[in-house]
N, C-alpha and C. Protein backbone atom coordinates (compact mmCIF):
# COMPACT_ATOMS: atom_id res chain seq x y z
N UNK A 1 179.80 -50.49 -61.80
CA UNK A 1 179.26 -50.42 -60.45
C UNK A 1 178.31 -51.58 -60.18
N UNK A 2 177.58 -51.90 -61.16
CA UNK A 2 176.66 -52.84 -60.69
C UNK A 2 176.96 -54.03 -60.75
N UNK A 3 178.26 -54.71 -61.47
CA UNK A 3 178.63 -55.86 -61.63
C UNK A 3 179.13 -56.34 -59.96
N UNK A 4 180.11 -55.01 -59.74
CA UNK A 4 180.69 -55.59 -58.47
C UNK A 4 179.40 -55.39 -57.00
N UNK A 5 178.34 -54.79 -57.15
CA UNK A 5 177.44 -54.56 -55.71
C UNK A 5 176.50 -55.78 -56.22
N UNK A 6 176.37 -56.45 -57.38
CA UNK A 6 175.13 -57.40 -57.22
C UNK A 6 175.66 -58.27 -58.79
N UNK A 7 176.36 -59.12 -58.29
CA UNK A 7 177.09 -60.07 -59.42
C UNK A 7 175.83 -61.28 -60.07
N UNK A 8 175.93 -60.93 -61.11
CA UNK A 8 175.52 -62.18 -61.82
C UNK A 8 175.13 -63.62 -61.39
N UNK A 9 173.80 -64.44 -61.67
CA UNK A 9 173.43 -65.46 -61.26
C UNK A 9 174.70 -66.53 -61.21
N UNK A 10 175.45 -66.63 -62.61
CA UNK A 10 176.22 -67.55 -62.72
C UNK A 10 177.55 -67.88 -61.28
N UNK A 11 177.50 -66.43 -60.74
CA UNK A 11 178.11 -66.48 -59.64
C UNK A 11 178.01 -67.09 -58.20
N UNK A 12 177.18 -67.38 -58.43
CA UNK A 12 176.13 -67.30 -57.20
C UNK A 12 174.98 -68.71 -56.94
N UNK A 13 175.61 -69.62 -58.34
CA UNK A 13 175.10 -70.66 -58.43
C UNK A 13 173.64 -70.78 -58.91
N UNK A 14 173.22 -69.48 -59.31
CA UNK A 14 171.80 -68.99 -59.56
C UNK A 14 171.29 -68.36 -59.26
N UNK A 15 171.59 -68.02 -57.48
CA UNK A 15 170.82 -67.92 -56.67
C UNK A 15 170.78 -66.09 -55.84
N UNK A 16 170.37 -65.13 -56.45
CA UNK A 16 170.39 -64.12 -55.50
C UNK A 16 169.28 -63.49 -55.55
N UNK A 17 169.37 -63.03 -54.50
CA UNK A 17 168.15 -61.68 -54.40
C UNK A 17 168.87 -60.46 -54.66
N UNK A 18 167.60 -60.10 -55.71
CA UNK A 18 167.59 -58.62 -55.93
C UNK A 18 167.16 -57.45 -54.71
N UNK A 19 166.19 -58.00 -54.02
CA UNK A 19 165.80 -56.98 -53.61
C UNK A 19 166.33 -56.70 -51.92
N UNK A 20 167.58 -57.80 -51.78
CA UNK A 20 167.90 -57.74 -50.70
C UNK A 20 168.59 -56.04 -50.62
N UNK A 21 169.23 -55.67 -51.74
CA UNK A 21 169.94 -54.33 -51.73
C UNK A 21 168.93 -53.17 -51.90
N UNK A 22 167.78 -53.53 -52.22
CA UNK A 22 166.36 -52.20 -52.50
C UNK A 22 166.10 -52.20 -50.92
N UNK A 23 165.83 -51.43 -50.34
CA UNK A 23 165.32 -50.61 -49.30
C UNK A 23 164.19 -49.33 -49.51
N UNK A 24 163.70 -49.40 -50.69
CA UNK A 24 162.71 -48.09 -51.10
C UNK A 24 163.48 -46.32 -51.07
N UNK A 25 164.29 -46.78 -50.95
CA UNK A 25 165.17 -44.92 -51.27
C UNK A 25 163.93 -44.06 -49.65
N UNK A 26 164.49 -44.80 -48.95
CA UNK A 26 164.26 -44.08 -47.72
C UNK A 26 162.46 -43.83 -47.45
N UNK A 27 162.17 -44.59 -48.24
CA UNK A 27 160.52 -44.13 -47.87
C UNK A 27 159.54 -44.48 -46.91
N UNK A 28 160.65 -45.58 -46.42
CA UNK A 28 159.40 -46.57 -45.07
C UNK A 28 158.63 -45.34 -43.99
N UNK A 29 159.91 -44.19 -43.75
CA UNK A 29 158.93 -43.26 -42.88
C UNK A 29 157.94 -42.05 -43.75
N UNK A 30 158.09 -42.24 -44.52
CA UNK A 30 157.53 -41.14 -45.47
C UNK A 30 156.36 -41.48 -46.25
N UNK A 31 155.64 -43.00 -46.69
CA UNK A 31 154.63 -43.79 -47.46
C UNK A 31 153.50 -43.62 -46.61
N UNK A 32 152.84 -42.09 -46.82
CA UNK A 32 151.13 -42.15 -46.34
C UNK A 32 150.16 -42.03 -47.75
N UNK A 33 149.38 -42.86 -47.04
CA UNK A 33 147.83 -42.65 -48.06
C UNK A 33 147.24 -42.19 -47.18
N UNK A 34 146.59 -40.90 -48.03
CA UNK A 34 145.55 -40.29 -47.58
C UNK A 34 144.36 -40.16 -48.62
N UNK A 35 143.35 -40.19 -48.14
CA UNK A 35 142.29 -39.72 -49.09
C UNK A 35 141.87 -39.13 -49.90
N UNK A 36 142.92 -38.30 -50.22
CA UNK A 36 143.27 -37.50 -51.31
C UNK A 36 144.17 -38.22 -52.36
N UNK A 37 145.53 -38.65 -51.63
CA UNK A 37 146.45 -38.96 -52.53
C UNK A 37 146.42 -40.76 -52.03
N UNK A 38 145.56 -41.24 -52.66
CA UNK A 38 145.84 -42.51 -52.36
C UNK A 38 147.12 -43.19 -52.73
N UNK A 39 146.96 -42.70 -53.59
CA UNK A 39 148.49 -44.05 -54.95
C UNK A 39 149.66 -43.30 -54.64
N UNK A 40 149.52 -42.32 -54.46
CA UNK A 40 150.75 -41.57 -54.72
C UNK A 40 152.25 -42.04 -53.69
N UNK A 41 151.79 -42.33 -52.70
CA UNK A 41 152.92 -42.94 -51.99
C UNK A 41 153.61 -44.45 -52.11
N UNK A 42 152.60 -44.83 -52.95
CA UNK A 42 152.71 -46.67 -53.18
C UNK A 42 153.42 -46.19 -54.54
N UNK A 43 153.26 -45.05 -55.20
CA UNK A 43 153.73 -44.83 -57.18
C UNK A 43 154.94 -44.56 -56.65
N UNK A 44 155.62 -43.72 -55.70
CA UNK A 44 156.69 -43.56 -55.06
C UNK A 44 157.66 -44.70 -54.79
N UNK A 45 157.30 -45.62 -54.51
CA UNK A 45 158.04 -46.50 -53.95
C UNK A 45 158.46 -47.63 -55.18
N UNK A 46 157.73 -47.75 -56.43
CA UNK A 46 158.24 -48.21 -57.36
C UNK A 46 158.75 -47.41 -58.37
N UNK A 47 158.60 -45.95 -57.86
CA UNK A 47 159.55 -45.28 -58.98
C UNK A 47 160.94 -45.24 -58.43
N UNK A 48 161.57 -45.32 -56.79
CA UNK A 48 162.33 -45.72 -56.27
C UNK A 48 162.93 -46.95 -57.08
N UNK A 49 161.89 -48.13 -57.03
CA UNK A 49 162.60 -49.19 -57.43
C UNK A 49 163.14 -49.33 -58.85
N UNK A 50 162.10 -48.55 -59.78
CA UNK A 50 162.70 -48.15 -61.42
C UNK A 50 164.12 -47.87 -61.32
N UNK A 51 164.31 -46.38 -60.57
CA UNK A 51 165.68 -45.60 -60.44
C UNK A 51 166.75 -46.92 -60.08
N UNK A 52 166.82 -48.01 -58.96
CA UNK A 52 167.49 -48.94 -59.02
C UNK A 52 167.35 -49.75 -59.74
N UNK A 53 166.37 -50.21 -60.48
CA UNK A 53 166.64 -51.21 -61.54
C UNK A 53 167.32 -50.83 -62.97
N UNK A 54 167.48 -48.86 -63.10
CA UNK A 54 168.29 -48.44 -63.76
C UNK A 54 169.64 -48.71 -63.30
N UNK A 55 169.88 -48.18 -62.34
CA UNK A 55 171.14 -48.41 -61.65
C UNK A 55 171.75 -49.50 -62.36
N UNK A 56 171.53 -50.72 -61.83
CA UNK A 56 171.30 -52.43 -61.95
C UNK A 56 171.78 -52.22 -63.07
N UNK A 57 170.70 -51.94 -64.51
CA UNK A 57 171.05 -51.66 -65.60
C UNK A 57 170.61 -53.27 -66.62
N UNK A 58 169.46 -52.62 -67.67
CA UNK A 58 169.06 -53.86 -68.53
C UNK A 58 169.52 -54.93 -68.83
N UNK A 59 170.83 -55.65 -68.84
CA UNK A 59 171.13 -56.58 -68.62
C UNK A 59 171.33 -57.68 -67.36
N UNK A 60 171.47 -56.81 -66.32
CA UNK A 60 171.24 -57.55 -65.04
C UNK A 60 169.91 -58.12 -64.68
N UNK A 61 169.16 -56.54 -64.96
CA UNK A 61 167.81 -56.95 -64.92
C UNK A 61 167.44 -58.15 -65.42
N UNK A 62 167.13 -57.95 -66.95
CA UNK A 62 167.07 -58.94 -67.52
C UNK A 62 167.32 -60.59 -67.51
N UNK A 63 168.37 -60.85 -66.84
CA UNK A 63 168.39 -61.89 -66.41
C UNK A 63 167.76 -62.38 -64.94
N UNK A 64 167.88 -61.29 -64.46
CA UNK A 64 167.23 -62.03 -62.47
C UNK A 64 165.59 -61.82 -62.89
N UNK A 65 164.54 -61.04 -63.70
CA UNK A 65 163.66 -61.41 -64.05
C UNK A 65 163.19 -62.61 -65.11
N UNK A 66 163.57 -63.76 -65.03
CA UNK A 66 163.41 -65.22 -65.48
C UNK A 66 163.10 -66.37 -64.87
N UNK A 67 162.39 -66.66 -65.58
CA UNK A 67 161.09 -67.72 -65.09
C UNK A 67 161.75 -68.52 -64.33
N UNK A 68 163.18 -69.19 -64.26
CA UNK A 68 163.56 -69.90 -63.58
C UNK A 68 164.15 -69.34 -62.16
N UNK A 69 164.38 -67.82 -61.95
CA UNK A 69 164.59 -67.57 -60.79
C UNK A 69 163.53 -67.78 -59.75
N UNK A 70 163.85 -68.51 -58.71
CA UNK A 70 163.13 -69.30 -57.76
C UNK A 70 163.00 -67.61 -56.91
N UNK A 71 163.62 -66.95 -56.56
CA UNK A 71 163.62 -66.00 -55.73
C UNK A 71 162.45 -64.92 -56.07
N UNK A 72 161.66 -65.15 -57.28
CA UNK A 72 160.44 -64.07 -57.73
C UNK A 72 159.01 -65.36 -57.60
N UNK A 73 159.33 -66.40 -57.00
CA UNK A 73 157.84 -67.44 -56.63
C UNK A 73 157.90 -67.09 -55.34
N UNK A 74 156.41 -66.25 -55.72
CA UNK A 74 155.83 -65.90 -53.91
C UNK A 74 154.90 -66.95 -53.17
N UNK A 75 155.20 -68.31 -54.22
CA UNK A 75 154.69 -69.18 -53.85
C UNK A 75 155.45 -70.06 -52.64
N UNK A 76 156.72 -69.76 -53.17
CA UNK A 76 157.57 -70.98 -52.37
C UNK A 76 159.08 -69.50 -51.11
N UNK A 77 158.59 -68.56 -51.67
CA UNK A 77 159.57 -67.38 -50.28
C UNK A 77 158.88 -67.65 -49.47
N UNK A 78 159.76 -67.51 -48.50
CA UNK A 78 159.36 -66.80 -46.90
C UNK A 78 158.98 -65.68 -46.65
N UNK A 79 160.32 -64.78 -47.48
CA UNK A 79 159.31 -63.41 -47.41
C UNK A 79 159.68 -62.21 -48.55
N UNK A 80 158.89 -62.29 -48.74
CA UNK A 80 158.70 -61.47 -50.11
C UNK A 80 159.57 -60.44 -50.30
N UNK A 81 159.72 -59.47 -51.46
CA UNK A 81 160.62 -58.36 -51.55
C UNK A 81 160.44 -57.32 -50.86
N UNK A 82 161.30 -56.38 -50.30
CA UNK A 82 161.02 -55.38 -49.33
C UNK A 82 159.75 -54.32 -50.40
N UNK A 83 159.51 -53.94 -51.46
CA UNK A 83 159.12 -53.25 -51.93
C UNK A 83 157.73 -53.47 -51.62
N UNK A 84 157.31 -54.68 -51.64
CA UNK A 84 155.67 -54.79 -51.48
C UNK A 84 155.37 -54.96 -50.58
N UNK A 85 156.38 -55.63 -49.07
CA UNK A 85 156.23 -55.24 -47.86
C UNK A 85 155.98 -54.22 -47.07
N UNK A 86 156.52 -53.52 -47.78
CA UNK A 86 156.43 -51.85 -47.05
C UNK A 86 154.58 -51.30 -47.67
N UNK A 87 154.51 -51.61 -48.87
CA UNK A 87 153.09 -51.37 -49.48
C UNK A 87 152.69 -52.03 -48.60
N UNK A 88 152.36 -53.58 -48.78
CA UNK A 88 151.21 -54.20 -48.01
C UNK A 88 150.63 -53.46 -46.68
N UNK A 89 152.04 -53.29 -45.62
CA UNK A 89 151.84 -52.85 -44.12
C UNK A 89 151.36 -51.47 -44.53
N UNK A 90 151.69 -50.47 -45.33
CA UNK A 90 151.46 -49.46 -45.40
C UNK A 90 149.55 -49.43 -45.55
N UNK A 91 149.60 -50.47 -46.74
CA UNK A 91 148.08 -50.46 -47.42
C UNK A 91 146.91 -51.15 -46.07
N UNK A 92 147.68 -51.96 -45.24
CA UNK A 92 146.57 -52.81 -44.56
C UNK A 92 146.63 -51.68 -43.58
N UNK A 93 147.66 -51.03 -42.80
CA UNK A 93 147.34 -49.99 -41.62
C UNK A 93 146.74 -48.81 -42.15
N UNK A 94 146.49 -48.92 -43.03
CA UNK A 94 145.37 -47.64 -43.75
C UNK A 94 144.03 -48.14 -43.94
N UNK A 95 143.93 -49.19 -44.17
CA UNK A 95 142.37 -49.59 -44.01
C UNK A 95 142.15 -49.88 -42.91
N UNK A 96 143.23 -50.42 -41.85
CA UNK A 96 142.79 -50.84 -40.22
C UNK A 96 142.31 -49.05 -39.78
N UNK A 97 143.03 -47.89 -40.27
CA UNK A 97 142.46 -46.98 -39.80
C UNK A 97 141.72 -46.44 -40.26
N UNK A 98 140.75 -46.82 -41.28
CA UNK A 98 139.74 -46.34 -41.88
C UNK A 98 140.14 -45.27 -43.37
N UNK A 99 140.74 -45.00 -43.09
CA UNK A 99 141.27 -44.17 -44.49
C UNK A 99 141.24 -44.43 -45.86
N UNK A 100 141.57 -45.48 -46.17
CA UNK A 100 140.81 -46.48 -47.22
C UNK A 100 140.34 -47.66 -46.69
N UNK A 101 139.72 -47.95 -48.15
CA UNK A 101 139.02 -49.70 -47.84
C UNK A 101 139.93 -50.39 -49.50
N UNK A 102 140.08 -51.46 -49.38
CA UNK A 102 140.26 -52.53 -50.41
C UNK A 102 139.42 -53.23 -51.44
N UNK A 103 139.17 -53.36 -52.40
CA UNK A 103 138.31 -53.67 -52.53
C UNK A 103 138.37 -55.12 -53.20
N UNK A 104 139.23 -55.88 -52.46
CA UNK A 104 140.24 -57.01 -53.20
C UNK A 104 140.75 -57.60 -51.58
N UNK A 105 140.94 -58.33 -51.77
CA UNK A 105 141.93 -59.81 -50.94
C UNK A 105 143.57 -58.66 -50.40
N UNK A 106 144.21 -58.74 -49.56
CA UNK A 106 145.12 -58.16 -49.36
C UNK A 106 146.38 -58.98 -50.36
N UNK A 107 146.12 -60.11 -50.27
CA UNK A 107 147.00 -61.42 -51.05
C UNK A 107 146.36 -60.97 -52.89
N UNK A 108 145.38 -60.45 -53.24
CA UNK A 108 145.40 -60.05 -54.41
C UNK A 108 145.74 -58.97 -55.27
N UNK A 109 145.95 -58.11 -53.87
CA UNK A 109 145.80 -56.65 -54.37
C UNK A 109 147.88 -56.83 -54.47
N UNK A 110 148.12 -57.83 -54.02
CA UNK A 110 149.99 -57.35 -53.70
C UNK A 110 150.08 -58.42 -54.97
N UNK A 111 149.72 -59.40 -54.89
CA UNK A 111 150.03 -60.19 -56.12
C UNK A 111 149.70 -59.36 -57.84
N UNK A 112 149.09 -57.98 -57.86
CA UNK A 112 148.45 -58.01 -58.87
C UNK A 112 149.47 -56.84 -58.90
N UNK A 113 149.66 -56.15 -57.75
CA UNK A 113 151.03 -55.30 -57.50
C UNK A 113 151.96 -55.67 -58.25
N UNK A 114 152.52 -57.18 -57.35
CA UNK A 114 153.53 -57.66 -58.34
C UNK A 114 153.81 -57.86 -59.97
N UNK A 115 152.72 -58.09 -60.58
CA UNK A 115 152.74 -58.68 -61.75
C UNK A 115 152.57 -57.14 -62.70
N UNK A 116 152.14 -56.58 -61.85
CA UNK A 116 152.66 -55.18 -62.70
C UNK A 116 153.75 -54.32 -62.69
N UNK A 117 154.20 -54.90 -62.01
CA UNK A 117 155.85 -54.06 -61.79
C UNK A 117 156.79 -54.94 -62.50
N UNK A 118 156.73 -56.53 -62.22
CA UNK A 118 157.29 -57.51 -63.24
C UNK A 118 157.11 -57.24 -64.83
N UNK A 119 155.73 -56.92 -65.46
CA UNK A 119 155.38 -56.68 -66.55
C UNK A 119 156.34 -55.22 -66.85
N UNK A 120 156.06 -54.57 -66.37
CA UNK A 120 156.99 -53.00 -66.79
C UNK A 120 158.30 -53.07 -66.49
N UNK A 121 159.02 -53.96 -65.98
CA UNK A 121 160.24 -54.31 -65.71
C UNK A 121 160.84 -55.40 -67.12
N UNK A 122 159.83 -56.48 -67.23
CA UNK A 122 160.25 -56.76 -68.50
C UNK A 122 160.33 -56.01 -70.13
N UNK A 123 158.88 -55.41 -69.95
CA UNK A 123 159.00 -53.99 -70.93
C UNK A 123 160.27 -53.43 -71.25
N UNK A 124 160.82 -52.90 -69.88
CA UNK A 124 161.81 -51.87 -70.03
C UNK A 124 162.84 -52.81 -70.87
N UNK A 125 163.24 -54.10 -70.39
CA UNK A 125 164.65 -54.97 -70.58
C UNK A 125 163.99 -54.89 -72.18
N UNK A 126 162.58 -55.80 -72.36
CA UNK A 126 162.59 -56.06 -74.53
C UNK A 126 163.01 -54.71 -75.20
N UNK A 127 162.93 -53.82 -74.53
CA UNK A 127 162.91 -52.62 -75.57
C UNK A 127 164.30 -51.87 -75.14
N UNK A 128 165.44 -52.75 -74.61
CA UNK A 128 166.80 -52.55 -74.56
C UNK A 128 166.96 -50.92 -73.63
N UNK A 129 166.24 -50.82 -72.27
CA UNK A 129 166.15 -49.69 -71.80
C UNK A 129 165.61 -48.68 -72.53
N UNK A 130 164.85 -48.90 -73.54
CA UNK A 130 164.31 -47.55 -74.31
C UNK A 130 162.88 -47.21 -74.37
N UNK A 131 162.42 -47.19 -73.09
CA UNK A 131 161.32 -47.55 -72.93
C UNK A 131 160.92 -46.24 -72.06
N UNK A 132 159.73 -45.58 -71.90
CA UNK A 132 159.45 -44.74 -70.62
C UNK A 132 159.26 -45.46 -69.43
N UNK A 133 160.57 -46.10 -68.63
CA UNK A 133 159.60 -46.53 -67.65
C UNK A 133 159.38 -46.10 -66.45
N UNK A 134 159.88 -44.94 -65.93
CA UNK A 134 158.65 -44.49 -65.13
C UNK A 134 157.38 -43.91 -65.70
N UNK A 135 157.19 -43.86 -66.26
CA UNK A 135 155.83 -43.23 -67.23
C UNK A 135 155.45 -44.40 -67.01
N UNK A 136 155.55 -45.27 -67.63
CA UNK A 136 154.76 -46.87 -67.69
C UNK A 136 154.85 -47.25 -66.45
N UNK A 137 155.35 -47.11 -65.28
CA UNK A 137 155.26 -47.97 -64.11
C UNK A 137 154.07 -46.81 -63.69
N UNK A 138 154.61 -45.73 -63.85
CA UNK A 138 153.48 -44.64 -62.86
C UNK A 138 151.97 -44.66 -63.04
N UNK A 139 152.34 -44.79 -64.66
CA UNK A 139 150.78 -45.11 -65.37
C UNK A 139 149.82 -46.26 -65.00
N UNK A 140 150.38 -47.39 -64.92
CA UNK A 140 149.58 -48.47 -64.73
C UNK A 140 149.24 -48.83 -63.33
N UNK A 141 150.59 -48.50 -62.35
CA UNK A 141 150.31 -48.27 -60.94
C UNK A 141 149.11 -47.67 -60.79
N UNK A 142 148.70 -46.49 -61.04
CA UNK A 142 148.10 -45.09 -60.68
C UNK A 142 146.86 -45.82 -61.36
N UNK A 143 146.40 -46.46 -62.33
CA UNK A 143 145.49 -46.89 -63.30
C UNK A 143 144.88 -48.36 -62.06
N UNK A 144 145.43 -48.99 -61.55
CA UNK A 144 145.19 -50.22 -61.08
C UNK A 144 144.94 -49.48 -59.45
N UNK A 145 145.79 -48.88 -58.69
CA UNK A 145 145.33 -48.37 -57.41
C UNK A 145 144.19 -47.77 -57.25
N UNK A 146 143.63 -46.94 -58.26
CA UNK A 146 142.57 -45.98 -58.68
C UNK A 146 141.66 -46.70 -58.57
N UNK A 147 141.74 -48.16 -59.61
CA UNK A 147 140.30 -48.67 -59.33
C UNK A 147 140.29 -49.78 -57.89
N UNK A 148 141.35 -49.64 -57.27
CA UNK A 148 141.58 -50.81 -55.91
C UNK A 148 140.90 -50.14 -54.93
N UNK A 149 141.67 -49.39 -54.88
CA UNK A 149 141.56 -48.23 -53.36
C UNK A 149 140.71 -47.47 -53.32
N UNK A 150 139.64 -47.50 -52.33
CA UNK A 150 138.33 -46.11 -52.27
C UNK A 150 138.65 -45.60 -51.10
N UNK A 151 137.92 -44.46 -50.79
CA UNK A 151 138.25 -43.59 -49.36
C UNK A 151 137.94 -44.66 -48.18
N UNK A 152 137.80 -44.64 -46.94
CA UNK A 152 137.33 -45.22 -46.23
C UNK A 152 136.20 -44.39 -45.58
């Protein structure tokens, strides 16, 4: 299944996005923070993305997370992966309404996003899918939002 919905770099001249096929498993209307459950809707949306990067399956993975894919420099996109898009807007219209505050750069808090979902994504691939990784994505998510996010 996953060869034929999202083929290999070599196909493609190098060049694809992963996350053009992630859409968050339906969550864009459903991702509230509330003051209670801050993380919990942002832990949602990358356990979504776990479940498809199972899908995908450790070898695909594995290769579209590499240093030479141009498509994971949020230096040089236009626009970033839908996954942290939906966070960001989610996270900034929650502090525009007071509900939380940030306690970080909006550009730091998504970049630091990123590099932890990259990190537990490579995890999963070294350890040949044998890895907990929603446990490890939920964990460190939930560990890093905790100390980001205060009530507003």
């Amino acid at each position: 299944m996953a060869a034929s919905m999202f083929p290999d770099r070599a196909e493609h001249g190098g060049k694809i996005n992963l996350h053009e096929g992630f859409r968050g498993g339906g969550l864009s209307g459903s991702l509230r923070l509330s003051r209670t459950g801050r993380s919990d809707g942002i832990v949602r949306v990358y356990l979504n993305y776990v479940a498809y990067c199972r899908e995908l399956g450790v070898e695909f993975m594995a290769g579209y997370y590499d240093t030479k894919n141009q498509a994971l420099n949020p230096a040089i996109r236009t626009e970033r992966p839908y996954p942290i898009v939906t966070v960001q807007a989610y996270v900034e219209q929650a502090a525009k309404d007071g509900i939380i505050n940030i306690r970080e750069s909006i550009d730091e808090f998504t970049t630091d996003i990123r590099m932890i979902v990259i990190g537990n994504v490579f995890e999963w691939c070294l350890r040949e899918g044998n890895a907990d990784f929603e446990g490890n994505m939920s964990r460190s998510l939930r560990r890093y939002l905790d100390s980001t996010l205060e009530e507003g």
